[in-house]
C-alpha atoms as a PDB file:
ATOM      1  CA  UNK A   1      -0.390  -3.904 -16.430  1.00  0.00           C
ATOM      2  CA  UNK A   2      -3.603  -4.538 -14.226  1.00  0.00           C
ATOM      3  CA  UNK A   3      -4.052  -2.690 -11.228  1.00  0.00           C
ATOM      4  CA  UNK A   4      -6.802  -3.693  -8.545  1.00  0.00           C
ATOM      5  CA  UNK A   5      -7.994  -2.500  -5.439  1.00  0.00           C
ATOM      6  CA  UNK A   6      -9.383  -4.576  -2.757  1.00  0.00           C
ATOM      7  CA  UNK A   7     -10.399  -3.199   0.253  1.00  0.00           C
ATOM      8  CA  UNK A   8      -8.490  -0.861   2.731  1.00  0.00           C
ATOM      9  CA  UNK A   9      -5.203  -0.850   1.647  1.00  0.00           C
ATOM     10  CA  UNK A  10      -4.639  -4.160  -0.358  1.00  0.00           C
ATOM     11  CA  UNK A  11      -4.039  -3.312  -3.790  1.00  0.00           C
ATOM     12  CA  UNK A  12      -2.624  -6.105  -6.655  1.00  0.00           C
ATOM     13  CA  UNK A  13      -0.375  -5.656  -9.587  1.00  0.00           C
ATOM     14  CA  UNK A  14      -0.065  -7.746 -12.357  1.00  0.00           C
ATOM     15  CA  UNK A  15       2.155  -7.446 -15.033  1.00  0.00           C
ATOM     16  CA  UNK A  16       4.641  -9.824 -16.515  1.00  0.00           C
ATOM     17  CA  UNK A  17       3.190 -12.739 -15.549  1.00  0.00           C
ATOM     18  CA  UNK A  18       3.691 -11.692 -11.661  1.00  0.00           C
ATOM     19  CA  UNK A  19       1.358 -10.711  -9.209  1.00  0.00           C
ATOM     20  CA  UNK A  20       2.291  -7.967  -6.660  1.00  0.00           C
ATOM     21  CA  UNK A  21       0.782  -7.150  -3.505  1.00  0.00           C
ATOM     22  CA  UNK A  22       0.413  -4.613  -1.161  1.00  0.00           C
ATOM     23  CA  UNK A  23      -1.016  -4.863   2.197  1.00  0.00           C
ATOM     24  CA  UNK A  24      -2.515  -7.910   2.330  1.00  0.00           C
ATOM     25  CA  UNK A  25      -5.188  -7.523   5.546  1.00  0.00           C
ATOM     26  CA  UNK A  26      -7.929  -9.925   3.812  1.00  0.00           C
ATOM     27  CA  UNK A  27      -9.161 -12.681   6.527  1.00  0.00           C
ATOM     28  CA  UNK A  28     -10.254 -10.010   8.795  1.00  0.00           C
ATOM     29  CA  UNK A  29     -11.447  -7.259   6.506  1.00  0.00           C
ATOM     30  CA  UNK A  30     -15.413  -7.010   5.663  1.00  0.00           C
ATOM     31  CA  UNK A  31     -14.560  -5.100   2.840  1.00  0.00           C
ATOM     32  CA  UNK A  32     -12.631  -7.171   0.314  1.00  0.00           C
ATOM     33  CA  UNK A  33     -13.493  -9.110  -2.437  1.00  0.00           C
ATOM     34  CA  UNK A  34     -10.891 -12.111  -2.007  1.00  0.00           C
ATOM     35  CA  UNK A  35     -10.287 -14.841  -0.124  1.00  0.00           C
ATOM     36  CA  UNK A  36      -7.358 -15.316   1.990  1.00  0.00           C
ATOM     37  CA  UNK A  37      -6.710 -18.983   1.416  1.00  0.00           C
ATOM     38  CA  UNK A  38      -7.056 -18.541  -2.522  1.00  0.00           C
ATOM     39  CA  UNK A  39      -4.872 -15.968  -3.160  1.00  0.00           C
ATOM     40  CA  UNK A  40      -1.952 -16.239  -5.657  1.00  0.00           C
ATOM     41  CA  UNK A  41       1.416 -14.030  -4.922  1.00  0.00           C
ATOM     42  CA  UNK A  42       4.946 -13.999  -6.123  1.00  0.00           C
ATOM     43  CA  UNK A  43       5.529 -10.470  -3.967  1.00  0.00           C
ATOM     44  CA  UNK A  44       3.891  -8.867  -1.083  1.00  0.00           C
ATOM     45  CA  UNK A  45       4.778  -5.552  -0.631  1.00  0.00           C
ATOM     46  CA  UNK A  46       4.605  -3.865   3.299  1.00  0.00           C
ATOM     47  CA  UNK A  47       4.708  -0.434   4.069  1.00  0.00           C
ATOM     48  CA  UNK A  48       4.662  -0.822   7.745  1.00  0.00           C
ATOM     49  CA  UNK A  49       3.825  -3.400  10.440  1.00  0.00           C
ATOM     50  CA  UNK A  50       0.331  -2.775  11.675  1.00  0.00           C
ATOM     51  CA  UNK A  51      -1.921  -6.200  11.984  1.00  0.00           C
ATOM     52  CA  UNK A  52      -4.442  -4.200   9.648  1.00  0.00           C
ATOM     53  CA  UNK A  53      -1.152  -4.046   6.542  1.00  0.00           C
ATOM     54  CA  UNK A  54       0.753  -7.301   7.683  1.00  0.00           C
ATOM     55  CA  UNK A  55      -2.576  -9.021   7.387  1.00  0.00           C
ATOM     56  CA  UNK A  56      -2.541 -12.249   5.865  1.00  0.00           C
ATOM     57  CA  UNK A  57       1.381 -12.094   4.802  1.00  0.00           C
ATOM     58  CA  UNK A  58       2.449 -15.199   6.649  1.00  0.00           C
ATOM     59  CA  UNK A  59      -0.016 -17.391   4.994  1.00  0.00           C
ATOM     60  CA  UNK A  60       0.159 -16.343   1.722  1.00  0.00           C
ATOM     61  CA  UNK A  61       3.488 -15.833   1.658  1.00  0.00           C
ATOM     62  CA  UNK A  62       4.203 -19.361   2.874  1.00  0.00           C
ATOM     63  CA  UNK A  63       1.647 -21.149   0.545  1.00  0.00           C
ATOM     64  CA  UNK A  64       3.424 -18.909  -2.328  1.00  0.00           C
ATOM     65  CA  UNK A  65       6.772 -18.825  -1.467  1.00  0.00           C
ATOM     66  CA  UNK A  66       6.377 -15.711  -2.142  1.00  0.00           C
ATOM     67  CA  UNK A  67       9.081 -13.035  -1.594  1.00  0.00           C
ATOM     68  CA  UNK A  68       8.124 -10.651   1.185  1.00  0.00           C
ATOM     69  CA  UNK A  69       9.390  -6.533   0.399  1.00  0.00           C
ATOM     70  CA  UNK A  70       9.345  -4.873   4.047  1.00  0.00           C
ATOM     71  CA  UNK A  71      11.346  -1.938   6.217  1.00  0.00           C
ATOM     72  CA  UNK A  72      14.470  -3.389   7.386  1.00  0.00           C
ATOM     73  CA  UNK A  73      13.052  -4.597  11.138  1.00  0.00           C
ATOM     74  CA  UNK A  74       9.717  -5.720   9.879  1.00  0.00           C
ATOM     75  CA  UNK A  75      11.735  -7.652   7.310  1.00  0.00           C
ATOM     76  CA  UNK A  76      13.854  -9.128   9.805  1.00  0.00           C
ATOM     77  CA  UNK A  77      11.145 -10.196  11.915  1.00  0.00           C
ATOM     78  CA  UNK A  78       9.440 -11.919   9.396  1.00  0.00           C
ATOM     79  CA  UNK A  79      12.471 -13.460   8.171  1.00  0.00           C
ATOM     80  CA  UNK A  80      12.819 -14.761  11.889  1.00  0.00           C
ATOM     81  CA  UNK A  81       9.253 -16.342  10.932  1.00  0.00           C
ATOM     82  CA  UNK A  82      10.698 -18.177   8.535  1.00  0.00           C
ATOM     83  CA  UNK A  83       9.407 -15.809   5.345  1.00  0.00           C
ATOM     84  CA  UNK A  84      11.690 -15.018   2.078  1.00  0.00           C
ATOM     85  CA  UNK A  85      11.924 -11.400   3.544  1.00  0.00           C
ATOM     86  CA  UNK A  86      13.661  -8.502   1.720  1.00  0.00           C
ATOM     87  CA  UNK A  87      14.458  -5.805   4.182  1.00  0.00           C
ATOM     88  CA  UNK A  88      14.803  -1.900   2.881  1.00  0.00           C
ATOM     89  CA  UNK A  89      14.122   1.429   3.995  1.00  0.00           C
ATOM     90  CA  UNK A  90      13.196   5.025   3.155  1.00  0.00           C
ATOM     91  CA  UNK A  91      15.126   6.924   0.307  1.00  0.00           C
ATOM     92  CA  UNK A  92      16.544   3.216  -0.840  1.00  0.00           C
ATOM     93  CA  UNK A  93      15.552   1.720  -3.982  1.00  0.00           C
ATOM     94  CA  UNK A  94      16.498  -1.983  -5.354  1.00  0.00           C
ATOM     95  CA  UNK A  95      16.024  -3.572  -8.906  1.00  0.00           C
ATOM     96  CA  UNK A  96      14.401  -6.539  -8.912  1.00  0.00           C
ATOM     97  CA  UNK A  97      13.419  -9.080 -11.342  1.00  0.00           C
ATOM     98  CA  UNK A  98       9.729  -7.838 -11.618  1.00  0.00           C
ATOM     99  CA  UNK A  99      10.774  -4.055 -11.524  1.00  0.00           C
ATOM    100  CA  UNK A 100      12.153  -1.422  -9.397  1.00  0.00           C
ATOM    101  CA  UNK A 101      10.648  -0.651  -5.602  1.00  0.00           C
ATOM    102  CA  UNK A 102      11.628   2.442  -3.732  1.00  0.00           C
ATOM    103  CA  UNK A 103      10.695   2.900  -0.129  1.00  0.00           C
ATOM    104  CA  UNK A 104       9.393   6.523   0.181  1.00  0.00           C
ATOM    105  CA  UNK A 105       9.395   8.552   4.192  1.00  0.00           C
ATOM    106  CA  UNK A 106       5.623   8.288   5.574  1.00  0.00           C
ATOM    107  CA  UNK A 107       4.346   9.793   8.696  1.00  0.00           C
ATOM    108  CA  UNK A 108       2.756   7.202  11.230  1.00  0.00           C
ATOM    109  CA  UNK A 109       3.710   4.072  13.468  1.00  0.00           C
ATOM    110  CA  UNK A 110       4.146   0.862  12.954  1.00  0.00           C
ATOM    111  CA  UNK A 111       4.468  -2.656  15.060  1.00  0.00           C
ATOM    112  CA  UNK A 112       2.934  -5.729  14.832  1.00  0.00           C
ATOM    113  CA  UNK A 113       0.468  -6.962  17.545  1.00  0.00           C
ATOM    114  CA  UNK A 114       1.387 -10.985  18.433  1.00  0.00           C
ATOM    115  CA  UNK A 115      -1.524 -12.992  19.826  1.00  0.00           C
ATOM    116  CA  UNK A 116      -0.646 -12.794  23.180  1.00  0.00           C
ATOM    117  CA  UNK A 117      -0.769  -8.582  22.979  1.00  0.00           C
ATOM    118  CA  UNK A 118       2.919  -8.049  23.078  1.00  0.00           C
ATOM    119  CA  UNK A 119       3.477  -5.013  20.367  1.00  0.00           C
ATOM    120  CA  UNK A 120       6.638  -5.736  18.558  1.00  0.00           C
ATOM    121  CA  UNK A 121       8.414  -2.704  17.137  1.00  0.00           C
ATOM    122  CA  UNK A 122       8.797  -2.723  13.375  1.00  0.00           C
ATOM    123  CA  UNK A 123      10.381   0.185  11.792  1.00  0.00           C
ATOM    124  CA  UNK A 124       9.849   3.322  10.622  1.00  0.00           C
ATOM    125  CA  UNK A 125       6.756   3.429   8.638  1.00  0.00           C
ATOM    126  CA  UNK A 126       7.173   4.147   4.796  1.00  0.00           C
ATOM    127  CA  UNK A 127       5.529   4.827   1.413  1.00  0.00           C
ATOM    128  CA  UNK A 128       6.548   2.983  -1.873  1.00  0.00           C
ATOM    129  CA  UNK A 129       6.817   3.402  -5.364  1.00  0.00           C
ATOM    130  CA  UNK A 130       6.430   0.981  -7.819  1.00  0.00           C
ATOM    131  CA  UNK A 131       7.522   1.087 -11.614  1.00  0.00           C
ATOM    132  CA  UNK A 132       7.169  -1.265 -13.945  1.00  0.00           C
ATOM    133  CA  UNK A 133       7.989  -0.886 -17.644  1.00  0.00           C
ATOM    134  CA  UNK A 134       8.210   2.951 -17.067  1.00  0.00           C
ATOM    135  CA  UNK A 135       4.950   2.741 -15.240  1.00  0.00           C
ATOM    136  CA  UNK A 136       5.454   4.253 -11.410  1.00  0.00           C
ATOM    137  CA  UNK A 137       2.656   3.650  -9.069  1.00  0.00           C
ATOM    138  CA  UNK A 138       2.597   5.517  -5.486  1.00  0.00           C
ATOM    139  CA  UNK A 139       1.228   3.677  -2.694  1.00  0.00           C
ATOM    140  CA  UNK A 140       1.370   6.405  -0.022  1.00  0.00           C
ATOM    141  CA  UNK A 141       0.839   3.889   2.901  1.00  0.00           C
ATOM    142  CA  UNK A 142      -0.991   5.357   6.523  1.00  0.00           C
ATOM    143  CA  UNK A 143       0.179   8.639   6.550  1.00  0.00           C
ATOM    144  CA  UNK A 144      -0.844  12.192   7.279  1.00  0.00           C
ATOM    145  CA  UNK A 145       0.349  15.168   4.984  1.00  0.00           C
ATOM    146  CA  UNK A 146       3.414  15.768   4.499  1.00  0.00           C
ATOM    147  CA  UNK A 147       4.812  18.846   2.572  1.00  0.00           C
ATOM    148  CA  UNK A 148       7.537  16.610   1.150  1.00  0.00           C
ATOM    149  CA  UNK A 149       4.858  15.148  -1.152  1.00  0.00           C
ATOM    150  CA  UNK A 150       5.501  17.608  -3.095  1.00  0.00           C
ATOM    151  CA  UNK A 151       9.464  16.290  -3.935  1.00  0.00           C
ATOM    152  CA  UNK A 152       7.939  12.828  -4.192  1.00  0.00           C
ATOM    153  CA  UNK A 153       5.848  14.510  -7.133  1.00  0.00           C
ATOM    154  CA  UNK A 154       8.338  16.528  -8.408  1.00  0.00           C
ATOM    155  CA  UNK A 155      11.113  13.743  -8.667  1.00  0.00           C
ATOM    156  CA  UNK A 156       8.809  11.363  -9.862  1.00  0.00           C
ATOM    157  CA  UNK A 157       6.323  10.673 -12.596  1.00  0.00           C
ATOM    158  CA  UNK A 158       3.500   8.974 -11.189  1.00  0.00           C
ATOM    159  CA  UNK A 159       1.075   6.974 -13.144  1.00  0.00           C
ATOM    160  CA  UNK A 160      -1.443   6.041 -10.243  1.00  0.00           C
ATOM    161  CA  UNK A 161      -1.332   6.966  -6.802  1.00  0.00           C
ATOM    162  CA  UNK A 162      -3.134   5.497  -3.762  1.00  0.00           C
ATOM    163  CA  UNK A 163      -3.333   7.947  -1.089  1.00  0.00           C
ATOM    164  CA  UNK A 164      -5.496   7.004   2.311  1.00  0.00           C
ATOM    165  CA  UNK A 165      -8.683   9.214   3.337  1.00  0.00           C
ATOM    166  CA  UNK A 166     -10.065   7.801   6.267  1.00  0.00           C
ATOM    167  CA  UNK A 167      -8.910  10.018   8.695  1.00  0.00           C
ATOM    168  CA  UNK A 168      -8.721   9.571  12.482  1.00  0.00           C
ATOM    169  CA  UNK A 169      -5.245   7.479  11.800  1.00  0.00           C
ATOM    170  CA  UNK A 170      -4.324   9.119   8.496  1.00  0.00           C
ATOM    171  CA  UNK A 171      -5.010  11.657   6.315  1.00  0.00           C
ATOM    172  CA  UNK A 172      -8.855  12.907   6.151  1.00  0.00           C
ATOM    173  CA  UNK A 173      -9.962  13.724   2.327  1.00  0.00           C
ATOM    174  CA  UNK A 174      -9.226  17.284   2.577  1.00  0.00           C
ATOM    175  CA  UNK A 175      -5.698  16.879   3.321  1.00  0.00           C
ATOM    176  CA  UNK A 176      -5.572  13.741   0.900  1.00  0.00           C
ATOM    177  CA  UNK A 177      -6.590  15.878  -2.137  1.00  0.00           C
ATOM    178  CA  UNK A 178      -4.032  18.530  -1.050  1.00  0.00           C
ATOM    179  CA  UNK A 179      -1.651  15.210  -1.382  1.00  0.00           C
ATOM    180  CA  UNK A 180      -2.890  14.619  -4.615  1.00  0.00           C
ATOM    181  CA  UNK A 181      -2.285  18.173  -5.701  1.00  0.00           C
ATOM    182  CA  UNK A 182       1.517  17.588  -4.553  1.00  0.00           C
ATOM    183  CA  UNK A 183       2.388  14.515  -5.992  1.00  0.00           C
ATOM    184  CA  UNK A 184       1.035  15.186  -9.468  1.00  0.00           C
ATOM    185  CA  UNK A 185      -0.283  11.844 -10.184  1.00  0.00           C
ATOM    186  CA  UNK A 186      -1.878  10.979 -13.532  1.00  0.00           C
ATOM    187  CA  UNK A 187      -4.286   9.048 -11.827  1.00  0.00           C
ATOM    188  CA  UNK A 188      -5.811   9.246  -7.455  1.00  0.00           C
ATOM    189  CA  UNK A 189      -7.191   6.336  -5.840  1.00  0.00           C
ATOM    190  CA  UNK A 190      -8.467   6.746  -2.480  1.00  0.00           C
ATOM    191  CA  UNK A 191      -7.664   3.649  -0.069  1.00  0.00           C
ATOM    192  CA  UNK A 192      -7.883   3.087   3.787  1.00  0.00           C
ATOM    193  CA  UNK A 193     -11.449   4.003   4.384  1.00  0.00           C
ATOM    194  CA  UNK A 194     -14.636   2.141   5.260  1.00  0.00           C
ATOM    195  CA  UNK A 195     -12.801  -0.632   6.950  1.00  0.00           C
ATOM    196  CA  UNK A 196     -14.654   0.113   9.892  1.00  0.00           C
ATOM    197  CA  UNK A 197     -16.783   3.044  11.066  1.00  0.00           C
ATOM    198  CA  UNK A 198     -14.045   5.262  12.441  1.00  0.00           C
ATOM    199  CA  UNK A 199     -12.865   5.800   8.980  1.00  0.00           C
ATOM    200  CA  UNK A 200     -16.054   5.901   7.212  1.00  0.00           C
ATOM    201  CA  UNK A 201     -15.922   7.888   4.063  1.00  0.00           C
ATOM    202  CA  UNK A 202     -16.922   8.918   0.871  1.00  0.00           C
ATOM    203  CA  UNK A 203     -14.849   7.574  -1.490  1.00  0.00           C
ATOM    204  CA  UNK A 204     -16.954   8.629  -4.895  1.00  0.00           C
ATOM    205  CA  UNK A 205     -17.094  12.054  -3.278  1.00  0.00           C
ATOM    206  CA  UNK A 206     -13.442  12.516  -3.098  1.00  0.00           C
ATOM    207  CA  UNK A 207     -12.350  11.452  -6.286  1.00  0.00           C
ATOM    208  CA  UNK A 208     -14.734  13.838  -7.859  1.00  0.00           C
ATOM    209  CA  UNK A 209     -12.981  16.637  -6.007  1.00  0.00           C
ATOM    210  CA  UNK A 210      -9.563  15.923  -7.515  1.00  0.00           C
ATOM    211  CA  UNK A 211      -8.159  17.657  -9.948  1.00  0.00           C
ATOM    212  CA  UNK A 212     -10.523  16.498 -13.193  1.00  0.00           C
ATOM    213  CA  UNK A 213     -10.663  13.503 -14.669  1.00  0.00           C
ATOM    214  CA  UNK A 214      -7.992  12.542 -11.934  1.00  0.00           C
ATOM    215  CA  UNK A 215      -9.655  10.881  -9.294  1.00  0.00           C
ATOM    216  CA  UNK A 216     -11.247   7.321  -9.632  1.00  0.00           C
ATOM    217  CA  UNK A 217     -12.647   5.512  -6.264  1.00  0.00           C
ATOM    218  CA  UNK A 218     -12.689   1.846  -7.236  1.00  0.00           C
ATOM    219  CA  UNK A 219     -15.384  -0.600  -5.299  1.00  0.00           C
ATOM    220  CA  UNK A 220     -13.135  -4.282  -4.254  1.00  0.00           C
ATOM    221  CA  UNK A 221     -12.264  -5.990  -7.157  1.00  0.00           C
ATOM    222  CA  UNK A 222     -12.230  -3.434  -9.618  1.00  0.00           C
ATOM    223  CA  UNK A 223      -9.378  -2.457 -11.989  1.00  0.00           C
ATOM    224  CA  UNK A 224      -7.362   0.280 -13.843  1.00  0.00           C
ATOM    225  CA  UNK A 225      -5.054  -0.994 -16.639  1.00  0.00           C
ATOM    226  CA  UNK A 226      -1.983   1.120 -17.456  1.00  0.00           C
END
């Protein structure tokens, strides 16, 4: 299984001959490696409905027909859209023909911002865990710290974990390696950061304060095979 980060909070997985992924703001982020228009999906994963998550979902999704993995009303309002949208929420988990996706509790907002500026209400927002062949990856979505990380971690063995460290709208990296320290992951990615000055941070730095040997920060386009 490949595993590649790509900016902010878009992160791929391959395995099985399917590509998974999360997040897909590309077309408006300076700090990816891909390119909107060429990239391949069979699932896009959402953990909530901000413009800087949704991202480029429609058009990939449509070009794909890809299936679309999303809180129950950010699923139905992309179904409205015309997507293949699979709606779930927190504490539910569904078998699917790739693996199994579980919708974890996450503390934050989320709704969509149309063109026009009307803010359209999309759920609660969530965290999600991925396994794959007995492989679990974490993708903690925006959120601050939570002291139910720990159950997350306790309940489940996590292979890699992406937690965010940008602070100002999430966790900052001194909560996020507290996080990290909860959920017990074999492997800490940082995410959400450097996007855009706000949430300028130190990514190297931060992985070298988790636990050792434990933290990796990966530059856009880099990998971790499990």
């Amino acid at each position: 299984m490949k595993v590649s980060y790509h900016g902010h909070a878009v992160v791929k997985v391959e395995a099985n001959g399917k590509t998974i992924l999360f997040d897909p703001f590309i077309s408006d982020n300076g700090n990816t490696d891909l390119d909107a228009d060429q990239v391949k999906a069979d699932v896009i994963l959402l953990t909530h409905g901000h413009n800087d998550h949704v991202g480029d979902t429609f058009e990939i999704a449509k070009r794909n027909d890809a299936q679309v993995i999303a809180p129950f009303e950010l699923a139905t309002y992309l179904g409205n859209k015309g997507l293949n949208a699979h709606p779930m929420y927190i504490g539910g988990g569904h078998e699917f023909d790739f693996g199994q996706v579980k919708f974890t509790q996450a503390f934050h907002g989320s709704s969509y911002q149309e063109e026009d500026g009307t803010i359209v209400y999309t759920g609660m927002p969530t965290g999600i865990l991925l396994t794959i062949d007995g492989k679990t990856i974490y993708h903690a979505g925006d959120t601050g710290l939570f002291s139910d990380m720990k159950m997350i971690g306790e309940r489940n063995d996590i292979d890699l974990a992406f937690l965010p460290i940008g602070d100002n709208f999430t966790m900052g990296p001194s909560d996020a390696l507290v996080a990290a320290e909860w959920i017990q992951a074999k492997q800490v990615v940082p995410v959400h950061y450097n996007t855009f000055d706000l949430i300028a941070q130190d990514g190297d730095a931060f992985a070298q304060e988790v636990k050792p040997g434990k933290g990796t920060a990966l530059k856009p386009g880099e990998s971790i095979e499990l």
